[in-house]
PDB file of N, CA and C in Angstrom:
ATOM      1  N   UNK A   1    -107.722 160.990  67.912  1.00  0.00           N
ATOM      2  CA  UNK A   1    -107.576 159.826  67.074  1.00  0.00           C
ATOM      3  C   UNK A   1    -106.511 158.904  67.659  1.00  0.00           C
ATOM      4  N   UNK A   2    -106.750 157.556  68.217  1.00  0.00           N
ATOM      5  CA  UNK A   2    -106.050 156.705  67.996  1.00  0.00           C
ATOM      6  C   UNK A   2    -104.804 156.610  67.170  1.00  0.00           C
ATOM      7  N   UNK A   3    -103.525 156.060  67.881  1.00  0.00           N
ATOM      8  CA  UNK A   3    -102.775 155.820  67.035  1.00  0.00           C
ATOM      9  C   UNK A   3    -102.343 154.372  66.764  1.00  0.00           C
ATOM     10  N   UNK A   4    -101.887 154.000  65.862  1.00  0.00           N
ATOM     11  CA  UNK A   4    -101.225 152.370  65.497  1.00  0.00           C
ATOM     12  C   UNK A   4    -101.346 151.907  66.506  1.00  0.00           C
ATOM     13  N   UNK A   5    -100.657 152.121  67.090  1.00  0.00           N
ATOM     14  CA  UNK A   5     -99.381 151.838  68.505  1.00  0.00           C
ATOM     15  C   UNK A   5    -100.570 151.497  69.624  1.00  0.00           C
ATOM     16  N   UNK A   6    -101.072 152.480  69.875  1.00  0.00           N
ATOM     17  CA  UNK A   6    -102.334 152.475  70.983  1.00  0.00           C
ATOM     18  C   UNK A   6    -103.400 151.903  70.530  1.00  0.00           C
ATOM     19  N   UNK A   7    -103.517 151.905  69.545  1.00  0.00           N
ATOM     20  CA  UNK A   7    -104.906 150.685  69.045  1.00  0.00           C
ATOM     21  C   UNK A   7    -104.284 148.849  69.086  1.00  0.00           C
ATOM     22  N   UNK A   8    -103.003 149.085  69.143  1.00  0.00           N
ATOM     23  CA  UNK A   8    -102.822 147.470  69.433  1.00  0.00           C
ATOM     24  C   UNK A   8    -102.259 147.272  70.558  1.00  0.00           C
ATOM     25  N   UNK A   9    -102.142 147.904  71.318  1.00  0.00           N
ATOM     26  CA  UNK A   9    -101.666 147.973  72.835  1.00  0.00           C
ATOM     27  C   UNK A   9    -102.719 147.720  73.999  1.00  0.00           C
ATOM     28  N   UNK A  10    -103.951 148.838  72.734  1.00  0.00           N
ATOM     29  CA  UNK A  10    -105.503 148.409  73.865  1.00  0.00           C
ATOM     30  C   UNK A  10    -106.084 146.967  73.203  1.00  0.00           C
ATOM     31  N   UNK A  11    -106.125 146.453  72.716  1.00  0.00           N
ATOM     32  CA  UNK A  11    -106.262 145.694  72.092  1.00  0.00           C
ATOM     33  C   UNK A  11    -105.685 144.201  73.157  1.00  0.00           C
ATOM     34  N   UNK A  12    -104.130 144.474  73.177  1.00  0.00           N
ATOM     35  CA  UNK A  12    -103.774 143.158  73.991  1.00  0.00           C
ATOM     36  C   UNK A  12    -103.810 143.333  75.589  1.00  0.00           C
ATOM     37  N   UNK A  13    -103.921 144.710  75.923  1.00  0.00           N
ATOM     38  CA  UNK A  13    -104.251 144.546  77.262  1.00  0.00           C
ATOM     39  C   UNK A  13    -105.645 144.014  77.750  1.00  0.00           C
ATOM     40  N   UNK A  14    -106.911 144.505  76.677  1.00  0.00           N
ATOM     41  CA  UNK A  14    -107.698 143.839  76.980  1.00  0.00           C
ATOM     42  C   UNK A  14    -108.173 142.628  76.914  1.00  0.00           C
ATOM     43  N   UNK A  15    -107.102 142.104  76.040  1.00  0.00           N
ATOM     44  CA  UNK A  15    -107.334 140.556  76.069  1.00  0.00           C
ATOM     45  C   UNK A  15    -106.591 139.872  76.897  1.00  0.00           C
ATOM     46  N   UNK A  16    -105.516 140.171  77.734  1.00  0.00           N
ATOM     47  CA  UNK A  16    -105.160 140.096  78.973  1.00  0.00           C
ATOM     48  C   UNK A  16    -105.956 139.889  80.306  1.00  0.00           C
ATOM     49  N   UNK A  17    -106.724 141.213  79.868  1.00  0.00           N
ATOM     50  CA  UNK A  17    -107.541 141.468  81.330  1.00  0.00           C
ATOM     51  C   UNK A  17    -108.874 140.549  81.226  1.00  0.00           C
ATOM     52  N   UNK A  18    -109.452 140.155  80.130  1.00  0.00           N
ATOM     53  CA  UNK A  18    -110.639 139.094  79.502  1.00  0.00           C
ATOM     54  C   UNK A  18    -109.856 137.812  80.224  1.00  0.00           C
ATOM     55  N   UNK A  19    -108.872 137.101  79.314  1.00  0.00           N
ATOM     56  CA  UNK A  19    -108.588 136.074  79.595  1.00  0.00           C
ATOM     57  C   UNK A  19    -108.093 135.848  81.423  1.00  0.00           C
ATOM     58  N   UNK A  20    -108.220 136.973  82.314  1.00  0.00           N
ATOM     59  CA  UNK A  20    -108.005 136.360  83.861  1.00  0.00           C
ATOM     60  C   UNK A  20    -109.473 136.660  84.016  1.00  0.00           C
ATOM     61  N   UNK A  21    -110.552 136.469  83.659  1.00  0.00           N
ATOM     62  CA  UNK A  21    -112.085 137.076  83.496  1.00  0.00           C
ATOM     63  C   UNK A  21    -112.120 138.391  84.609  1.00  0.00           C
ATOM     64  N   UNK A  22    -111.732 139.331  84.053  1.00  0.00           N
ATOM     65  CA  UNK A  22    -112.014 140.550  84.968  1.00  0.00           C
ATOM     66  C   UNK A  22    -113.090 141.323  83.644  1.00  0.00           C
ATOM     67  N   UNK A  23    -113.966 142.191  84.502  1.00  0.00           N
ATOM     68  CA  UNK A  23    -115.233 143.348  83.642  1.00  0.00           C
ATOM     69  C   UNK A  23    -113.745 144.567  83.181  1.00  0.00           C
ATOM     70  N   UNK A  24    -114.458 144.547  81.824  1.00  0.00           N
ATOM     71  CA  UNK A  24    -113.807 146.050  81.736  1.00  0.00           C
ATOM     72  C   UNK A  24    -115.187 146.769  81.780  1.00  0.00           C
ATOM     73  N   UNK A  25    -114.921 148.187  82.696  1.00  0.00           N
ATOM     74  CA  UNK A  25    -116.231 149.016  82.305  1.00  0.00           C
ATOM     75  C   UNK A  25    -115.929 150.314  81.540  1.00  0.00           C
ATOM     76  N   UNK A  26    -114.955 150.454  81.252  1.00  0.00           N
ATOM     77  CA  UNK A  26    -114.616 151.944  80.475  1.00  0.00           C
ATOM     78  C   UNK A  26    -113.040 151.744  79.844  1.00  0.00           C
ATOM     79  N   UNK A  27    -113.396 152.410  78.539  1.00  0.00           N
ATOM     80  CA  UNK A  27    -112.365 152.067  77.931  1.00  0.00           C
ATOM     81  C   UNK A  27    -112.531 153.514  77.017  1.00  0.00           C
ATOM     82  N   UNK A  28    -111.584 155.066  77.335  1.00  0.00           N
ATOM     83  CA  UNK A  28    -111.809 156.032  76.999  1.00  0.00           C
ATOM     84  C   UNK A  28    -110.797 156.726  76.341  1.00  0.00           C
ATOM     85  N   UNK A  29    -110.891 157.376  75.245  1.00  0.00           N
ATOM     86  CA  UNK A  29    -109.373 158.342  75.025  1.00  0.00           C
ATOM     87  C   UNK A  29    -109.735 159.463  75.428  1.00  0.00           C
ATOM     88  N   UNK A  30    -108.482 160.360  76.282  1.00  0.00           N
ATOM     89  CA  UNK A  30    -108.226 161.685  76.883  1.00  0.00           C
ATOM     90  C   UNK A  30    -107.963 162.281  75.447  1.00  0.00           C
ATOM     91  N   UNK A  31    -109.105 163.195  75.235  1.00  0.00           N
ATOM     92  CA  UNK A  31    -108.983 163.884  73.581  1.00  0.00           C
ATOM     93  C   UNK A  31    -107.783 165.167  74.435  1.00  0.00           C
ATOM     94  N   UNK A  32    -107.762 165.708  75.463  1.00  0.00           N
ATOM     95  CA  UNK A  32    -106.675 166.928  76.023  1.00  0.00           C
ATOM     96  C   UNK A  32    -105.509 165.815  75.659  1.00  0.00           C
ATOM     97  N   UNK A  33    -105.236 164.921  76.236  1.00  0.00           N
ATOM     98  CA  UNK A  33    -103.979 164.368  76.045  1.00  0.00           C
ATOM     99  C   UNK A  33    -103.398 163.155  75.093  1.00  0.00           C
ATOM    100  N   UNK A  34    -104.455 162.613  74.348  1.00  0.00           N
ATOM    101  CA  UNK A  34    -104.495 161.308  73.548  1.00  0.00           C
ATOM    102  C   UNK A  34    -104.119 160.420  74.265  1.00  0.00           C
ATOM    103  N   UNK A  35    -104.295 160.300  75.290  1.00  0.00           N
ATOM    104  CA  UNK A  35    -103.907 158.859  76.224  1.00  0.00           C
ATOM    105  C   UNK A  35    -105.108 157.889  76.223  1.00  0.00           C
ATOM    106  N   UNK A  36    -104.859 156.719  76.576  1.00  0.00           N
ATOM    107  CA  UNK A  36    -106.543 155.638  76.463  1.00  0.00           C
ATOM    108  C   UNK A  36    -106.561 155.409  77.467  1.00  0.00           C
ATOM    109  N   UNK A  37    -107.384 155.027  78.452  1.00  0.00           N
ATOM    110  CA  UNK A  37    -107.821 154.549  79.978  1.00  0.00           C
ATOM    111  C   UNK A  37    -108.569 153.871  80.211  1.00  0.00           C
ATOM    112  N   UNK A  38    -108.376 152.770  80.285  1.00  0.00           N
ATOM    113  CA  UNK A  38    -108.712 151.287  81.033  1.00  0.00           C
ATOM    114  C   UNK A  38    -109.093 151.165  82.144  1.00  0.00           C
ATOM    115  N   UNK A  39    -110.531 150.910  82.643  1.00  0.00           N
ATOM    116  CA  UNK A  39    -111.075 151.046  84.326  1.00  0.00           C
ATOM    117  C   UNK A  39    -111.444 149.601  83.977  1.00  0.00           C
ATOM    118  N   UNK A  40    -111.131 148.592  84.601  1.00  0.00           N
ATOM    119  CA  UNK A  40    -111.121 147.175  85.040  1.00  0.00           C
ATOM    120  C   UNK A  40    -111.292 146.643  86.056  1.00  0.00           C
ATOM    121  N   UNK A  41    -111.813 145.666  86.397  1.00  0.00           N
ATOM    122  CA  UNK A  41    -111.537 144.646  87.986  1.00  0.00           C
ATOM    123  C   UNK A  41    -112.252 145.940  88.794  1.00  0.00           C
ATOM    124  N   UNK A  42    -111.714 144.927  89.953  1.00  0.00           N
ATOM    125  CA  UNK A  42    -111.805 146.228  91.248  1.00  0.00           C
ATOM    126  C   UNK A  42    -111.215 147.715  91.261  1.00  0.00           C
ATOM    127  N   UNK A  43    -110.493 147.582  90.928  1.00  0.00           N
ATOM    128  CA  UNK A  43    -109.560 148.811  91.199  1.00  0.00           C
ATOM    129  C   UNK A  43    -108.157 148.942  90.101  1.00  0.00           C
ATOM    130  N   UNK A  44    -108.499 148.207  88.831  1.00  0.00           N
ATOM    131  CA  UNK A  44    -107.278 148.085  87.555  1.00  0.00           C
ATOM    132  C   UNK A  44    -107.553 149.533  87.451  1.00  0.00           C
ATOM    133  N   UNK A  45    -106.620 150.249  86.457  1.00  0.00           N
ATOM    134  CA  UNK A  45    -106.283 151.024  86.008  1.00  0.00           C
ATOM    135  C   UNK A  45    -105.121 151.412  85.013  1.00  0.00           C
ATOM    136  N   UNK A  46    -105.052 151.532  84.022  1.00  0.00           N
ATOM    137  CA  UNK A  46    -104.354 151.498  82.840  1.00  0.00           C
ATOM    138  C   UNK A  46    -104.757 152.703  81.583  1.00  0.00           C
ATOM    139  N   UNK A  47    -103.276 153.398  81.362  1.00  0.00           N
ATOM    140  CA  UNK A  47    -103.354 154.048  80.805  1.00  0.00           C
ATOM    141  C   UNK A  47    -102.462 154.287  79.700  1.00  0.00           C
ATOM    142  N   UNK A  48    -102.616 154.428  78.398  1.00  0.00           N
ATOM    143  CA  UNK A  48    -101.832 153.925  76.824  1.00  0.00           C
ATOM    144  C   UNK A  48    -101.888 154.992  76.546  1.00  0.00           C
ATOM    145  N   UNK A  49    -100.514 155.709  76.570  1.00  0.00           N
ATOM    146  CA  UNK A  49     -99.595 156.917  75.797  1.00  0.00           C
ATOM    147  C   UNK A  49     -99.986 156.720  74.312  1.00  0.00           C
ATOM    148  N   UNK A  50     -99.513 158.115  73.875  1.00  0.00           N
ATOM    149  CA  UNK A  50     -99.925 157.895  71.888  1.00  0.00           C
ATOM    150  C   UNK A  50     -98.555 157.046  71.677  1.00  0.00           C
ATOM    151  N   UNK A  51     -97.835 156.471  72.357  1.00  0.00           N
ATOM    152  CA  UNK A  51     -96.566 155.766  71.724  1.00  0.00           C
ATOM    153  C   UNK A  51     -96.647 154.153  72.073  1.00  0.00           C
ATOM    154  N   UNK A  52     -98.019 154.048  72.343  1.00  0.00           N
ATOM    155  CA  UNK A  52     -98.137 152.277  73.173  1.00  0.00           C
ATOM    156  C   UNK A  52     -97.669 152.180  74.548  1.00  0.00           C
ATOM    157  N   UNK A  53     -97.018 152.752  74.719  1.00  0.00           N
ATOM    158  CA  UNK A  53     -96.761 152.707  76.613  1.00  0.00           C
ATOM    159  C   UNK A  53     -97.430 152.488  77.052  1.00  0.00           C
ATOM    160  N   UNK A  54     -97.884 151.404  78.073  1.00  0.00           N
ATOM    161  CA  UNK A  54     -98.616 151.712  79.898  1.00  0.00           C
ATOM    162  C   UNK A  54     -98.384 152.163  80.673  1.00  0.00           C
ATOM    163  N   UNK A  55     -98.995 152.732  81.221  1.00  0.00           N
ATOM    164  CA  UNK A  55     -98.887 152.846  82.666  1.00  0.00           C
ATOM    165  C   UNK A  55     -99.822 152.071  83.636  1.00  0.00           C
ATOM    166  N   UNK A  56     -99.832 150.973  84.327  1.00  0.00           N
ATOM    167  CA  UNK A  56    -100.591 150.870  85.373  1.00  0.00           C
ATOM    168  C   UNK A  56    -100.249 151.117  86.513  1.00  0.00           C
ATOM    169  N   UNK A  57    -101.779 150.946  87.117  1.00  0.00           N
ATOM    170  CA  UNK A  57    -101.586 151.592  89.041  1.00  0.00           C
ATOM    171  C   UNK A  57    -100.961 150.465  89.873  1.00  0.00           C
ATOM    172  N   UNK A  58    -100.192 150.662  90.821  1.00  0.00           N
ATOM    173  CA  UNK A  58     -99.594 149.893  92.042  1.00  0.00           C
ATOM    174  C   UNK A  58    -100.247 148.745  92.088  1.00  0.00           C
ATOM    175  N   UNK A  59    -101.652 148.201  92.086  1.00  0.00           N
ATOM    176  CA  UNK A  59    -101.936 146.967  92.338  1.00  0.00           C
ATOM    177  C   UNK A  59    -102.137 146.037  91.162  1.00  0.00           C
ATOM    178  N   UNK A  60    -101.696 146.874  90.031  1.00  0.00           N
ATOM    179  CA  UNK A  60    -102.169 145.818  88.789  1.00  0.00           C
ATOM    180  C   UNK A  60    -101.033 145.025  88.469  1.00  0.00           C
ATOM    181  N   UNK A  61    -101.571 143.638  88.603  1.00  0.00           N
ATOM    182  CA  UNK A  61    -100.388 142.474  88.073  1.00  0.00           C
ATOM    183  C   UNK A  61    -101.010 141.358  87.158  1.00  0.00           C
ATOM    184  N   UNK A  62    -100.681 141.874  85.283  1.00  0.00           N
ATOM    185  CA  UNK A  62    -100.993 141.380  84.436  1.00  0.00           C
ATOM    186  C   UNK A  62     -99.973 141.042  83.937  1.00  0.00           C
TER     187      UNK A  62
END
């Protein structure tokens, strides 16, 4: 289950990643870890802790 935090975190990253027009193609929660994961663009990658945190990979600049 989604938490607060991570439901509005995915929420503005993907309207981030919309508004520079990049595809999102997967947008998943890790039920082992409750984390959410964001596969975007070429090679985005983003991942939302149950506390709203990101993490993105080395080439993402949003």
């Amino acid at each position: 289950m989604l938490t607060a935090a991570q439901t509005l975190k995915c929420f503005l990253v993907c309207c981030d990643l919309t508004r520079m027009y990049l595809p999102i193609f997967l947008v998943r929660l890790d039920e082992r870890t409750g984390n959410v994961f964001i596969l975007a663009g070429e090679e985005i990658e983003v991942v939302i802790d149950r506390n709203g945190e990101f993490v993105k990979n080395d080439e993402t600049e949003f």
